[in-house]
C-alpha atoms as a PDB file:
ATOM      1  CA  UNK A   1     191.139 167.037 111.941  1.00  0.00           C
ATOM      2  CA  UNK A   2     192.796 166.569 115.544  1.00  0.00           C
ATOM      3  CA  UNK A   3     195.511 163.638 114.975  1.00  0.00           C
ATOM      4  CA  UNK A   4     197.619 161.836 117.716  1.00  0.00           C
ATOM      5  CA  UNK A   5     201.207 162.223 116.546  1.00  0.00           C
ATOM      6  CA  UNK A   6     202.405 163.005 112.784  1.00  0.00           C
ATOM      7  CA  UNK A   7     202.994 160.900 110.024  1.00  0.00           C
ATOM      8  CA  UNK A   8     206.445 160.437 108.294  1.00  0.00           C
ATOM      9  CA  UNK A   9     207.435 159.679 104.900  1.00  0.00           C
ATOM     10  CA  UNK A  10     205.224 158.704 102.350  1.00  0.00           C
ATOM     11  CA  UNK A  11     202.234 158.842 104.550  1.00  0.00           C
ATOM     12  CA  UNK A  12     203.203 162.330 104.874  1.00  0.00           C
ATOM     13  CA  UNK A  13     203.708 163.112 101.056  1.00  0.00           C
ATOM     14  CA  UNK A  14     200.241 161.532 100.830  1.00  0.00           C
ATOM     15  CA  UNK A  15     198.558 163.932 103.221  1.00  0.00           C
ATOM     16  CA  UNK A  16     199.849 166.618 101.785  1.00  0.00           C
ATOM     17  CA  UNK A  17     198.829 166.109  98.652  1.00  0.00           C
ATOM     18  CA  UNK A  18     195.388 165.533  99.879  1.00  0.00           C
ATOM     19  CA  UNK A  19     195.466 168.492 101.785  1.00  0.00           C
ATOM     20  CA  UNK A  20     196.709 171.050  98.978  1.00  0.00           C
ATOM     21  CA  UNK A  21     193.937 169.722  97.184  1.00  0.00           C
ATOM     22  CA  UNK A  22     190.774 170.591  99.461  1.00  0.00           C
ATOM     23  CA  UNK A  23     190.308 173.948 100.635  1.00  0.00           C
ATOM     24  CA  UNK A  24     189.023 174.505 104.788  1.00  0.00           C
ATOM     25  CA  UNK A  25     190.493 171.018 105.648  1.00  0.00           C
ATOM     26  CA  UNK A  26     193.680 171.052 108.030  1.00  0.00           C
ATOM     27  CA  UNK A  27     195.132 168.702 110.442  1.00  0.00           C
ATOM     28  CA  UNK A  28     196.174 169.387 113.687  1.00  0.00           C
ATOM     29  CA  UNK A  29     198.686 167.361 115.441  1.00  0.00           C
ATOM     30  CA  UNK A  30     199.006 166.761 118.886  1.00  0.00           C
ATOM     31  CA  UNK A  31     201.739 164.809 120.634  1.00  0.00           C
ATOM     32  CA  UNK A  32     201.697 161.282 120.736  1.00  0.00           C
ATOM     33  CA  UNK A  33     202.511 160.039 124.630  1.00  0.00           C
ATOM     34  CA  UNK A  34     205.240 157.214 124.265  1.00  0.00           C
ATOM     35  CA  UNK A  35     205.298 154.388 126.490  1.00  0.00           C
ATOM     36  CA  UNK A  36     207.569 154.927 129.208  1.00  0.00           C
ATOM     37  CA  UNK A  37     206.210 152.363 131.131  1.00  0.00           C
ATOM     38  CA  UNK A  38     203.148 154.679 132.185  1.00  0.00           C
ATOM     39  CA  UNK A  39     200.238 151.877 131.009  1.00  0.00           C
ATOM     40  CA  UNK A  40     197.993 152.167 128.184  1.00  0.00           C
ATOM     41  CA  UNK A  41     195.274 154.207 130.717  1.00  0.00           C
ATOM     42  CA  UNK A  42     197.790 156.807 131.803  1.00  0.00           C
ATOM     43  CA  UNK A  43     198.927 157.131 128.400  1.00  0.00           C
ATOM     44  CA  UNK A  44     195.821 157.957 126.665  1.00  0.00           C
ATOM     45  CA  UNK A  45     194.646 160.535 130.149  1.00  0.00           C
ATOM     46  CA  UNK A  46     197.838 162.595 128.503  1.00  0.00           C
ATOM     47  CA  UNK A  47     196.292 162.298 124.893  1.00  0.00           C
ATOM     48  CA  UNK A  48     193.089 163.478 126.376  1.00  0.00           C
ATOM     49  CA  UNK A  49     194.228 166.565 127.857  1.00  0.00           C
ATOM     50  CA  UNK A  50     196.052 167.608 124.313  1.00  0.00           C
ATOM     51  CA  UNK A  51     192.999 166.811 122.295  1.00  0.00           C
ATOM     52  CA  UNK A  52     190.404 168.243 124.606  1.00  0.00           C
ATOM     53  CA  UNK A  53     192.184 171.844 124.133  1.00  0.00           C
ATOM     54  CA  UNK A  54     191.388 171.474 119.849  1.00  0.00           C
ATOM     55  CA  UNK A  55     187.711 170.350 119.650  1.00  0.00           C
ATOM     56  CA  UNK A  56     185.693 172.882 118.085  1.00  0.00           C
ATOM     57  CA  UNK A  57     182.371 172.832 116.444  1.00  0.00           C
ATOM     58  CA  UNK A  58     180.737 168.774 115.665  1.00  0.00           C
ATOM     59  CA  UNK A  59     182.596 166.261 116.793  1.00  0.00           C
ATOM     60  CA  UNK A  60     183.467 163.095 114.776  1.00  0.00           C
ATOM     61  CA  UNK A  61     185.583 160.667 116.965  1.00  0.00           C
ATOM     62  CA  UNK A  62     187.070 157.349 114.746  1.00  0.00           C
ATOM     63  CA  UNK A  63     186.771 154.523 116.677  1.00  0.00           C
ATOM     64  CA  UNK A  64     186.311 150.868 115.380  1.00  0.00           C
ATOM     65  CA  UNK A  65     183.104 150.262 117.390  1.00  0.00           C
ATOM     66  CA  UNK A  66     181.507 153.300 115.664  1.00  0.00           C
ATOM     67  CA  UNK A  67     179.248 153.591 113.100  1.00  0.00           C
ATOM     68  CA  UNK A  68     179.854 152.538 109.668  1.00  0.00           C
ATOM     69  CA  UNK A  69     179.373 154.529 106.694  1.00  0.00           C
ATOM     70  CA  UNK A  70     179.399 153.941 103.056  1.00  0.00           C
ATOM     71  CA  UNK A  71     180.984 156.671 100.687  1.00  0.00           C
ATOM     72  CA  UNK A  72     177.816 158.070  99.879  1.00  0.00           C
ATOM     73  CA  UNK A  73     176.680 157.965 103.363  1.00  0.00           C
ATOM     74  CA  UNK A  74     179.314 159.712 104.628  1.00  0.00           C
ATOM     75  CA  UNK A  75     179.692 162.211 101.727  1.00  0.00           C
ATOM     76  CA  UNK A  76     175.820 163.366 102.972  1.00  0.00           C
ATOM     77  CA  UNK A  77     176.555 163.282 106.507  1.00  0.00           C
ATOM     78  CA  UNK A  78     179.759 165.915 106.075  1.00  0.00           C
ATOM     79  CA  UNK A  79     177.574 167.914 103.606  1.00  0.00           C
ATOM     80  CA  UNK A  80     174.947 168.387 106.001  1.00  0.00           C
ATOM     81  CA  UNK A  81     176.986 169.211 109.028  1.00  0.00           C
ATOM     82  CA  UNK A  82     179.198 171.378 107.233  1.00  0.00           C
ATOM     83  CA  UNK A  83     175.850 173.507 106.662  1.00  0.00           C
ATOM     84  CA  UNK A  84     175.556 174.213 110.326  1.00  0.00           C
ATOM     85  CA  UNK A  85     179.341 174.767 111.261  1.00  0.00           C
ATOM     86  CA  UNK A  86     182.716 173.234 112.003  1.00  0.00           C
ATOM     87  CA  UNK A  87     183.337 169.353 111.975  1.00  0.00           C
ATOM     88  CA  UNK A  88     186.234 168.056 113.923  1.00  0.00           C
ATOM     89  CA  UNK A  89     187.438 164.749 112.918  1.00  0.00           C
ATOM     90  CA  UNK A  90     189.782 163.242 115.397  1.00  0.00           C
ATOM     91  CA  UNK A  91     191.938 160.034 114.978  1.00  0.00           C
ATOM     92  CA  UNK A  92     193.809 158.387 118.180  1.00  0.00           C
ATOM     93  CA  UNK A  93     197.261 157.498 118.193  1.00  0.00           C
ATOM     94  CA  UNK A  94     198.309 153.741 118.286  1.00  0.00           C
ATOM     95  CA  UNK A  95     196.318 152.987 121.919  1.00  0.00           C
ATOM     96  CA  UNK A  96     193.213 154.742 120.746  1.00  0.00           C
ATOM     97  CA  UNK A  97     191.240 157.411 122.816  1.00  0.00           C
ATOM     98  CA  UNK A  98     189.921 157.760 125.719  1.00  0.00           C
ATOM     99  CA  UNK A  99     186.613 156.968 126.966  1.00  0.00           C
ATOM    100  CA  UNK A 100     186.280 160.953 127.618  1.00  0.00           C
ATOM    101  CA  UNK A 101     187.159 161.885 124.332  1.00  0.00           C
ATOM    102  CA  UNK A 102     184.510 159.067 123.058  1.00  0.00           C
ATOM    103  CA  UNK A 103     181.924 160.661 125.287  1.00  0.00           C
ATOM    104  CA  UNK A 104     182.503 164.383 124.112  1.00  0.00           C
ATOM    105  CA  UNK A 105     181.863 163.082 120.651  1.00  0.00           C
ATOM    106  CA  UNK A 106     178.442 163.910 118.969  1.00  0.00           C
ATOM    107  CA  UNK A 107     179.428 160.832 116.773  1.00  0.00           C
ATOM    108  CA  UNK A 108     181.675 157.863 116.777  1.00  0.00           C
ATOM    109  CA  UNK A 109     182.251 156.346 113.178  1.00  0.00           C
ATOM    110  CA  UNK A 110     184.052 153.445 112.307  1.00  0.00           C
ATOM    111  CA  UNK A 111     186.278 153.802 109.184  1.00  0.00           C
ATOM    112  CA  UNK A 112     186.435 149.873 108.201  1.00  0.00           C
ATOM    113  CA  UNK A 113     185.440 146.656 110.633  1.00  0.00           C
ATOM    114  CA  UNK A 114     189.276 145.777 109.679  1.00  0.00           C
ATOM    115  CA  UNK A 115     191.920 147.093 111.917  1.00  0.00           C
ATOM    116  CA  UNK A 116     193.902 149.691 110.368  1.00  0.00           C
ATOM    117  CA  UNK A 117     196.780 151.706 112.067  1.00  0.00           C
ATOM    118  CA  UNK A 118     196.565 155.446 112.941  1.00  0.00           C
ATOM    119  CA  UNK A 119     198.110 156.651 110.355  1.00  0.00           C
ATOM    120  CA  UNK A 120     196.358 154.408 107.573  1.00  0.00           C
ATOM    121  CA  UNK A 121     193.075 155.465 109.603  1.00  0.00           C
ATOM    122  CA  UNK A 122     194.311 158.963 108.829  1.00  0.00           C
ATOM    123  CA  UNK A 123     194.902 159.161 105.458  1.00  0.00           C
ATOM    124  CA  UNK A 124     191.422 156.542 104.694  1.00  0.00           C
ATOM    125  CA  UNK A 125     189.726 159.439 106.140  1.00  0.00           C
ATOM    126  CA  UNK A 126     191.294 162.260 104.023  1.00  0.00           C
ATOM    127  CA  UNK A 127     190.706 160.105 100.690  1.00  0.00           C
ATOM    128  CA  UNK A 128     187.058 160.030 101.818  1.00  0.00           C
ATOM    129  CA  UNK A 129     186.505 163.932 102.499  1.00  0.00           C
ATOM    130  CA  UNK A 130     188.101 164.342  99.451  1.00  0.00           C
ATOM    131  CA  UNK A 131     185.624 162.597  97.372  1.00  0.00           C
ATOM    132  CA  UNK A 132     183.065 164.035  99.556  1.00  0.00           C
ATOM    133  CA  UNK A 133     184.045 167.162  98.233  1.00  0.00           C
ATOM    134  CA  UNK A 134     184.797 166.482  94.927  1.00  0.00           C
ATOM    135  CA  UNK A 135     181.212 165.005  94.283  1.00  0.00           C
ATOM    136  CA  UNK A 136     180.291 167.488  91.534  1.00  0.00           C
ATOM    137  CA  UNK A 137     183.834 166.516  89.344  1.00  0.00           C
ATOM    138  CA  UNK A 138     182.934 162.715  89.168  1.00  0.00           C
ATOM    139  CA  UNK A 139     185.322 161.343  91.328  1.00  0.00           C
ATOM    140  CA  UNK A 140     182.452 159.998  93.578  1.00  0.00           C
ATOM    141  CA  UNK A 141     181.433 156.908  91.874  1.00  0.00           C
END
């Protein structure tokens, strides 16, 4: 996973354990631009440049006009791209992404219609790989 900025707290304590629970999973973090009054645009042109540098492999870009998924849905879709390589999941920072980094994606997927913040986006997204991996131990219900 390529992440705009890094999570605090118990956000943090929550990834973690999340993490130390899935093998080949690991987030990368890549600066989150703060508003100095550059504008939204200039802001996420920065972002772009950071995250461009980390894609590798399939590229799985959450945006809120992306596809939706259900669990079991999405537990195939990893399954079968993990067959044929790396998948890089990549979550914005609190403006989003870019329109590049939209258009470099092989797929844009929508986590919930609901707006959720980055970091809730974030850890949504670890909870479902999770049970994507954890199929065979009955956790996927």
């Amino acid at each position: 996973m390529v992440c705009v900025g890094s999570l605090k707290g118990a956000m943090k304590d929550i990834e973690n354990e999340y993490l130390k629970r899935m093998r080949d999973v690991y987030v990368v973090e890549v600066k989150e631009e703060k508003d100095k009054g550059l504008g939204v645009d200039n802001i996420l042109k920065n972002e772009e440049k950071r995250i461009l540098d980390k894609l590798r492999g399939f590229v799985v870009v959450l945006d809120e006009r992306g596809k939706e998924m259900n669990s079991n849905e999405f537990a195939r879709f990893v399954n079968e791209r993990k067959l044929r390589g790396d998948i890089t999941f990549v979550v914005g920072g609190p403006y989003g992404l870019s329109q590049n980094i939209k258009n470099r994606a092989d797929v844009v997927l929508s986590l919930s219609r609901m707006t959720l913040t980055h970091e809730m986006a974030r850890i949504l997204l670890l909870e479902q790989l999770y049970r994507t991996f954890t199929k065979s131990i009955g956790y996927h219900k």
